[in-house]
N, C-alpha and C. Protein backbone atom coordinates (compact mmCIF):
# COMPACT_ATOMS: atom_id res chain seq x y z
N UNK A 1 -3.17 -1.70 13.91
CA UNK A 1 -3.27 -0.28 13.66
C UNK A 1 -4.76 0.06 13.53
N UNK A 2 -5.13 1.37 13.74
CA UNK A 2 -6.49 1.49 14.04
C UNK A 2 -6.82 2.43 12.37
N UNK A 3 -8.47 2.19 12.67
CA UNK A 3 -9.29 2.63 11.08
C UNK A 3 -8.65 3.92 10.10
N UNK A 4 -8.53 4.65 11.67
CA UNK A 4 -8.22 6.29 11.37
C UNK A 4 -6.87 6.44 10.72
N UNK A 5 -5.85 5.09 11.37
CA UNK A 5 -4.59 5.65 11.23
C UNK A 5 -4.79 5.14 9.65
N UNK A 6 -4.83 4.05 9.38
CA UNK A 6 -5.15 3.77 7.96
C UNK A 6 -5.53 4.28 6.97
N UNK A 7 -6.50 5.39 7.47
CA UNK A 7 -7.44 6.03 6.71
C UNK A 7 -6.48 7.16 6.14
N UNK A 8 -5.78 7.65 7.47
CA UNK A 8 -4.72 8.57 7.17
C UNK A 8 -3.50 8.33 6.27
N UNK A 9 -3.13 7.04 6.64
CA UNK A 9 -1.57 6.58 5.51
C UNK A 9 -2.39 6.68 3.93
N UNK A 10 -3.03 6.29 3.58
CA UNK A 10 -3.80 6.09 2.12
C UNK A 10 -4.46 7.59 1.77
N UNK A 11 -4.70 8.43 2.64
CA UNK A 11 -4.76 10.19 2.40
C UNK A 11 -3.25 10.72 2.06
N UNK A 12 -2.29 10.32 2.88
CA UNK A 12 -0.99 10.84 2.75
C UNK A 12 -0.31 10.21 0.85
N UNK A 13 -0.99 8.64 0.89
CA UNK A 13 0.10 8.03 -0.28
C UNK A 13 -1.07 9.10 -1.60
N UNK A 14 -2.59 9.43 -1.66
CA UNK A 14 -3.08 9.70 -2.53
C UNK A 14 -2.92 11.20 -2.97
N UNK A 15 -2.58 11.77 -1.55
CA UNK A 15 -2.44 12.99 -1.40
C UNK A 15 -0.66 13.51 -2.19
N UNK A 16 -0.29 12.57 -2.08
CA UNK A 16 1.65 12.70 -2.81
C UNK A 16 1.65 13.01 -4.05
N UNK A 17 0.68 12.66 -4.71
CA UNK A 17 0.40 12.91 -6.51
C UNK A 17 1.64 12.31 -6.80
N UNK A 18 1.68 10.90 -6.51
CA UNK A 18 3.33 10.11 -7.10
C UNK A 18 2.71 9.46 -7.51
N UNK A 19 1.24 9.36 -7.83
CA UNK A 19 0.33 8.30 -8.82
C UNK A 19 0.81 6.57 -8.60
N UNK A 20 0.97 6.16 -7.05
CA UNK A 20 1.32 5.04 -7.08
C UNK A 20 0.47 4.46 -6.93
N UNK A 21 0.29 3.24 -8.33
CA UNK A 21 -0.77 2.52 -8.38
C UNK A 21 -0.86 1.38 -7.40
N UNK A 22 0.15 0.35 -7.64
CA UNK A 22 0.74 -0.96 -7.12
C UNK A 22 1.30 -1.05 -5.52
N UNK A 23 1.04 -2.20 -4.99
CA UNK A 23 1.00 -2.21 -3.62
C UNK A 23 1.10 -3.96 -3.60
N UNK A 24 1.49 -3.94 -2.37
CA UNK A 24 1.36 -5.35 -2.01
C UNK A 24 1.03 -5.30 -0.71
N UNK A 25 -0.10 -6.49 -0.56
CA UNK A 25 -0.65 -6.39 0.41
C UNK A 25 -0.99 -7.64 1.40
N UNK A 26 -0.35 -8.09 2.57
CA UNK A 26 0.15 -9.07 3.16
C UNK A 26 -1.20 -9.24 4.70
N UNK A 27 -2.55 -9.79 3.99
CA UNK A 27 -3.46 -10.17 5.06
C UNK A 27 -3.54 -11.01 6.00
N UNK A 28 -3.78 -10.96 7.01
CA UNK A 28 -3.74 -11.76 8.34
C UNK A 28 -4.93 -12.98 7.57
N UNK A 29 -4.67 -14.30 7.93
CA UNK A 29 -4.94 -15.96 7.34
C UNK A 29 -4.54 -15.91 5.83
N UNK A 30 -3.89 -15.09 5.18
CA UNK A 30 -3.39 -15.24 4.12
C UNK A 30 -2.35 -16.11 4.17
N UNK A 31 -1.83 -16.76 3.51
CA UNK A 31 -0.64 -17.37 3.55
C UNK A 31 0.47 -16.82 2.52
N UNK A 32 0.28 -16.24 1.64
CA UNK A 32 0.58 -15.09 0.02
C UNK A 32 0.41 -13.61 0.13
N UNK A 33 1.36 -12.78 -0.08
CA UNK A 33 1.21 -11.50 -0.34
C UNK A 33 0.56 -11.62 -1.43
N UNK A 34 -0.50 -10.55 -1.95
CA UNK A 34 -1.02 -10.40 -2.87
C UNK A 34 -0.58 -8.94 -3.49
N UNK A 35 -0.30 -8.98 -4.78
CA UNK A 35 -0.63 -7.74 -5.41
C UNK A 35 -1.50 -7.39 -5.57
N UNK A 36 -1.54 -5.67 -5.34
CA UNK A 36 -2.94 -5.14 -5.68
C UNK A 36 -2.26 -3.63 -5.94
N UNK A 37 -3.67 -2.63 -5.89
CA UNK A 37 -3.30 -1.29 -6.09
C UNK A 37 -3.90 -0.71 -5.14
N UNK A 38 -3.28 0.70 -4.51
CA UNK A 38 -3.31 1.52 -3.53
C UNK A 38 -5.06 2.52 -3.94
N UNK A 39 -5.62 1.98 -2.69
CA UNK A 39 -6.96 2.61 -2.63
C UNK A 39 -7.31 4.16 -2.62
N UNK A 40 -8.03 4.77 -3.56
CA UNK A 40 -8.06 6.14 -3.58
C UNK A 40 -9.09 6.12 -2.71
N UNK A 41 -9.74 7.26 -2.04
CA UNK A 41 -10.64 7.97 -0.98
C UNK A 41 -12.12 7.18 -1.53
N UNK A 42 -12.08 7.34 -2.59
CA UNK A 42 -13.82 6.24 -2.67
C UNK A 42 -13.74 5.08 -2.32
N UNK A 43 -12.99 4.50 -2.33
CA UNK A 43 -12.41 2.76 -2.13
C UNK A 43 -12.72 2.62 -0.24
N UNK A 44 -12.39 4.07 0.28
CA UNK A 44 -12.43 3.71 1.70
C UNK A 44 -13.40 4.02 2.46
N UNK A 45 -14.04 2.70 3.32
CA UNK A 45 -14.88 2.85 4.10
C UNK A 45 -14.43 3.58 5.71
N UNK A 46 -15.72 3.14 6.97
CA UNK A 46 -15.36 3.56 7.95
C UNK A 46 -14.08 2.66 8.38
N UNK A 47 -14.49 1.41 8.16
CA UNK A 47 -13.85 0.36 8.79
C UNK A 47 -13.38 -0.88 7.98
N UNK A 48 -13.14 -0.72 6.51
CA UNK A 48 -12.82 -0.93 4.85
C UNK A 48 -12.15 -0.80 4.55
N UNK A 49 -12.11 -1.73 3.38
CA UNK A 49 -11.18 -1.09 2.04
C UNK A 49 -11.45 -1.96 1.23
N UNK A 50 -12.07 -0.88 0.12
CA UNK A 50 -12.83 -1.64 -1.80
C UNK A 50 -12.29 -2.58 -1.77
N UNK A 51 -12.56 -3.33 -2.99
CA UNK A 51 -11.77 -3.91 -3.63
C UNK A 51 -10.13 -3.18 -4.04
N UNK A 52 -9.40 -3.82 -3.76
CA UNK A 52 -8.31 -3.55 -4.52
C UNK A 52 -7.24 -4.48 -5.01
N UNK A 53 -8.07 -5.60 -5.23
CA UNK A 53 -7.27 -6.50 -5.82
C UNK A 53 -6.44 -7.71 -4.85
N UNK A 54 -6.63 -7.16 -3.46
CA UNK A 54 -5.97 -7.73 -2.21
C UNK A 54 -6.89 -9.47 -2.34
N UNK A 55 -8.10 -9.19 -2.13
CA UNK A 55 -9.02 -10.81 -1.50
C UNK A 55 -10.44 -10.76 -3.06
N UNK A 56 -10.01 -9.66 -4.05
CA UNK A 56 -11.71 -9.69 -5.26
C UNK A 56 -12.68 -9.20 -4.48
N UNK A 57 -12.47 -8.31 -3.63
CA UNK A 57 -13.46 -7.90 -3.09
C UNK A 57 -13.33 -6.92 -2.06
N UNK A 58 -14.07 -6.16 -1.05
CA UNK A 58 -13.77 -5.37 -0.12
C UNK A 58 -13.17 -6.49 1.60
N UNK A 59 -12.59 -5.67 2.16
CA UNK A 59 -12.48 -6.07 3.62
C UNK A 59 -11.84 -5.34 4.81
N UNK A 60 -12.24 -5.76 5.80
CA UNK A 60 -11.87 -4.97 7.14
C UNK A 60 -10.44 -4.36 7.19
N UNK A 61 -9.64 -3.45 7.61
CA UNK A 61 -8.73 -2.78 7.83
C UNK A 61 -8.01 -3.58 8.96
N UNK A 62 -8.63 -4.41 9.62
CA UNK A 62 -8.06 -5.41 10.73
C UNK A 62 -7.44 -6.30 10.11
N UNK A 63 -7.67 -6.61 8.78
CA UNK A 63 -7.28 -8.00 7.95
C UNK A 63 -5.99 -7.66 7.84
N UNK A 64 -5.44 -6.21 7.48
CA UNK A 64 -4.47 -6.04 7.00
C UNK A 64 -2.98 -6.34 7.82
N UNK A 65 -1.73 -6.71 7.74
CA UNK A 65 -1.20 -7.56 8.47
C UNK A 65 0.04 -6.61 8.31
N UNK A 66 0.47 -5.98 7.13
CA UNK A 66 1.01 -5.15 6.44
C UNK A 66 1.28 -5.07 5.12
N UNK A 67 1.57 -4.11 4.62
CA UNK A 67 1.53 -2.90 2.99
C UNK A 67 2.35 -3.10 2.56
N UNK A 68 3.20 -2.74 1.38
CA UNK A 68 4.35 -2.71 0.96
C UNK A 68 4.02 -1.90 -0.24
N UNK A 69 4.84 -0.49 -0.04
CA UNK A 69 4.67 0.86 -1.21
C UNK A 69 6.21 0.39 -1.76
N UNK A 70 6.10 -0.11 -2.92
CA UNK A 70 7.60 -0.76 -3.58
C UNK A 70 8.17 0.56 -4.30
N UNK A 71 9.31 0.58 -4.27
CA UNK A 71 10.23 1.60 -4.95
C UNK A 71 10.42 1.59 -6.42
N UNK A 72 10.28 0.23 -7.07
CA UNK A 72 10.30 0.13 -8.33
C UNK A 72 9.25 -1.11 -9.07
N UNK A 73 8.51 -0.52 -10.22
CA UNK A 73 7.50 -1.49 -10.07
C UNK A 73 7.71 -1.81 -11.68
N UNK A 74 7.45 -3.04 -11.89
CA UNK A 74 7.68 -3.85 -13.31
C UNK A 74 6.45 -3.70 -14.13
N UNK A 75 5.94 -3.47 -15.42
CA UNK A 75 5.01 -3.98 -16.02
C UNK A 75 5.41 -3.73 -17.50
N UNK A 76 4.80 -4.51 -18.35
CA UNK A 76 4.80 -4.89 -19.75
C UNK A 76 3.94 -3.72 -21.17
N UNK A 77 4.15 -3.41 -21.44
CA UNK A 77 3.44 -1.73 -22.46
C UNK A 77 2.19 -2.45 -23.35
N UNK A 78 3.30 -4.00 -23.52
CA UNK A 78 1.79 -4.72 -24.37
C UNK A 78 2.62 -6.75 -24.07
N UNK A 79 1.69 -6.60 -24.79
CA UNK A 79 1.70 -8.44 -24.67
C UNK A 79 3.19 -8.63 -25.28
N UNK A 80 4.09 -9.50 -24.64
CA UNK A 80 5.57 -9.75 -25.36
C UNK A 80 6.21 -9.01 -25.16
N UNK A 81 5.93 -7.48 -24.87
CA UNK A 81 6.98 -6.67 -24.49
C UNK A 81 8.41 -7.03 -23.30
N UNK A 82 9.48 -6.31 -23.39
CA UNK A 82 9.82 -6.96 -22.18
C UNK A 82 9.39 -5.85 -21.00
N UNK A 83 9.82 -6.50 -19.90
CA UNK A 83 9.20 -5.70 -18.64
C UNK A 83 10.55 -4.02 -18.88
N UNK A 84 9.52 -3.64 -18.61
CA UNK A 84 9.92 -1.83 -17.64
C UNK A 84 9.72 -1.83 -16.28
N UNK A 85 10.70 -0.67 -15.95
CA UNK A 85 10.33 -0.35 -14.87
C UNK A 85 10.22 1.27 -14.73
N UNK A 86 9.37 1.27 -13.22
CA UNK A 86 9.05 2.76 -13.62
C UNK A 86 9.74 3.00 -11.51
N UNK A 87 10.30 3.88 -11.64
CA UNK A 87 10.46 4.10 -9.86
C UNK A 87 10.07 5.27 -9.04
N UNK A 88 9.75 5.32 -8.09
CA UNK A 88 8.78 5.97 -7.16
C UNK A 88 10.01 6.58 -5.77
N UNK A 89 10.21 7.53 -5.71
CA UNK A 89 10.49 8.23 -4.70
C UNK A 89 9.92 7.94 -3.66
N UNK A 90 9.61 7.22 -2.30
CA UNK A 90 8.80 7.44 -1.25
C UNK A 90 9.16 8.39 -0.32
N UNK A 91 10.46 9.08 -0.58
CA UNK A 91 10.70 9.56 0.62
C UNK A 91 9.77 10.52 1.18
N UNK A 92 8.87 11.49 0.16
CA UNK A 92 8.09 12.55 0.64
C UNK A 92 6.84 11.52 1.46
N UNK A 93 6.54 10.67 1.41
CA UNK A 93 5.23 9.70 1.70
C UNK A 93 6.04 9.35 3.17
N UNK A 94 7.61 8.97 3.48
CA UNK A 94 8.04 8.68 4.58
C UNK A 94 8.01 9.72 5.64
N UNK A 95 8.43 10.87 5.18
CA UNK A 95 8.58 12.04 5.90
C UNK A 95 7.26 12.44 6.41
N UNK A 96 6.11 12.31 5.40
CA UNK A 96 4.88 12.87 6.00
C UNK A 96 4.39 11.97 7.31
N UNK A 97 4.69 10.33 6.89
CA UNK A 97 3.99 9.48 8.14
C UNK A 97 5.06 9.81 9.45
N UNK A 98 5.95 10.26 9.49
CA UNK A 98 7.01 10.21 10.74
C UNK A 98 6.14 11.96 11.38
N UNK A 99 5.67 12.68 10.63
CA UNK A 99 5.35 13.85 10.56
C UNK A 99 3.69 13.72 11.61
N UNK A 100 3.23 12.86 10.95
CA UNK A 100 1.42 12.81 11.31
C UNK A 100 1.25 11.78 12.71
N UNK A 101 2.70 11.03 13.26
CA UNK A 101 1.80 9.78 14.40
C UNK A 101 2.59 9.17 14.45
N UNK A 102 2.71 7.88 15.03
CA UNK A 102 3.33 6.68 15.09
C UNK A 102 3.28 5.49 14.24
N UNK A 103 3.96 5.33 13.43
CA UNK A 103 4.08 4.18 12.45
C UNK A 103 4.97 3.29 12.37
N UNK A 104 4.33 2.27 12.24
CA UNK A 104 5.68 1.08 12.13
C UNK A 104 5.72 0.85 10.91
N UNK A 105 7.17 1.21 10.57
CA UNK A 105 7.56 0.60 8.85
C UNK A 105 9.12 0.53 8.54
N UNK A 106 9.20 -0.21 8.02
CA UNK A 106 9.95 -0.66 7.81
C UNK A 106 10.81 -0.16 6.16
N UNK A 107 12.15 0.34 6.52
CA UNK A 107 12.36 0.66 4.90
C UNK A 107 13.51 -0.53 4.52
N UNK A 108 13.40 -0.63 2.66
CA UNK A 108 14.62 -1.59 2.39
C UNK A 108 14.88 -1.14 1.06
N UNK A 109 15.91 -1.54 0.86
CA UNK A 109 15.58 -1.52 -0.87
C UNK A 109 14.93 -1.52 -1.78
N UNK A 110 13.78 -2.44 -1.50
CA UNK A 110 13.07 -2.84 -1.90
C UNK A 110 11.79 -2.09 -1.53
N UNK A 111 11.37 -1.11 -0.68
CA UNK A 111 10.33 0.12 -0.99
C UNK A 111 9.96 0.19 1.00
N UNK A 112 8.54 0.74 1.07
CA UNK A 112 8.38 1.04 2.37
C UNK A 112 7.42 0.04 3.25
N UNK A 113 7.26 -0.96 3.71
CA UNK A 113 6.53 -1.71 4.60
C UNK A 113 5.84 -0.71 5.62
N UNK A 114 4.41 -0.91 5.62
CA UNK A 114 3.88 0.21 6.87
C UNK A 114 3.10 -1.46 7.69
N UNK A 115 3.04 -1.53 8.53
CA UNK A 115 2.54 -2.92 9.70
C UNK A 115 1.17 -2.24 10.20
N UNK A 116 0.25 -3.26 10.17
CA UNK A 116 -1.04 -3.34 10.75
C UNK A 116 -0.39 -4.09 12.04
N UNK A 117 0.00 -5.24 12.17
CA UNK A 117 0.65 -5.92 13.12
C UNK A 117 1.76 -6.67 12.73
N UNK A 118 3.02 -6.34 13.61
CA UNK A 118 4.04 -7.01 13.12
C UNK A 118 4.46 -7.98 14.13
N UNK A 119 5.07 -9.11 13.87
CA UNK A 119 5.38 -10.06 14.49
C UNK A 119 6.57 -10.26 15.39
């Protein structure tokens, strides 16, 4: 997928005001999805993306292999707590990318896959 289109899916997810932090993010020579969080507009370069927790550091938009915007995301309020969950609507974030271009993604239960390259 190219810089622009990228540039555009991460305008559309920041632009939703669904405040989704969490992402997973599945890089080409990775062997591990990594968790991370969804890059706001400073995070993005021409041909980038900040840090976001993906590699500790910034990297190319080519790296990316594919995304995963999860539907329901787990975290703890404090140390020992048990997990919560908090859940995320994507459908307005789906409708806009079918709306703006051509995207490959994939939906499941489990939230929205968008592909840099899929196999």
């Amino acid at each position: 997928m190219s810089n622009a289109k990228w540039r555009k899916l991460f305008r559309i997810v920041n632009d939703s005001h669904l405040g989704l932090k969490n992402c997973i993010w599945k890089l080409v020579g990775e062997d591990e999805p990594k968790h991370g969080f969804v890059p706001d507009d400073e995070q993005l370069g021409e041909n980038y993306v900040g840090d976001c927790g993906a590699l500790n550091g910034p990297f190319e938009f080519k790296k990316i292999e594919w995304l995963k915007l999860p539907n329901r995301v787990g975290y703890k309020p404090y140390e020992n707590a048990p997990t919560q969950y908090k859940t995320q609507d994507l459908s307005i974030i789906i409708e806009q990318l079918c709306t703006i271009g051509s995207f490959e993604i994939d939906i499941d239960s489990e939230g929205v896959t968008i592909y840099g390259y899929k196999a």
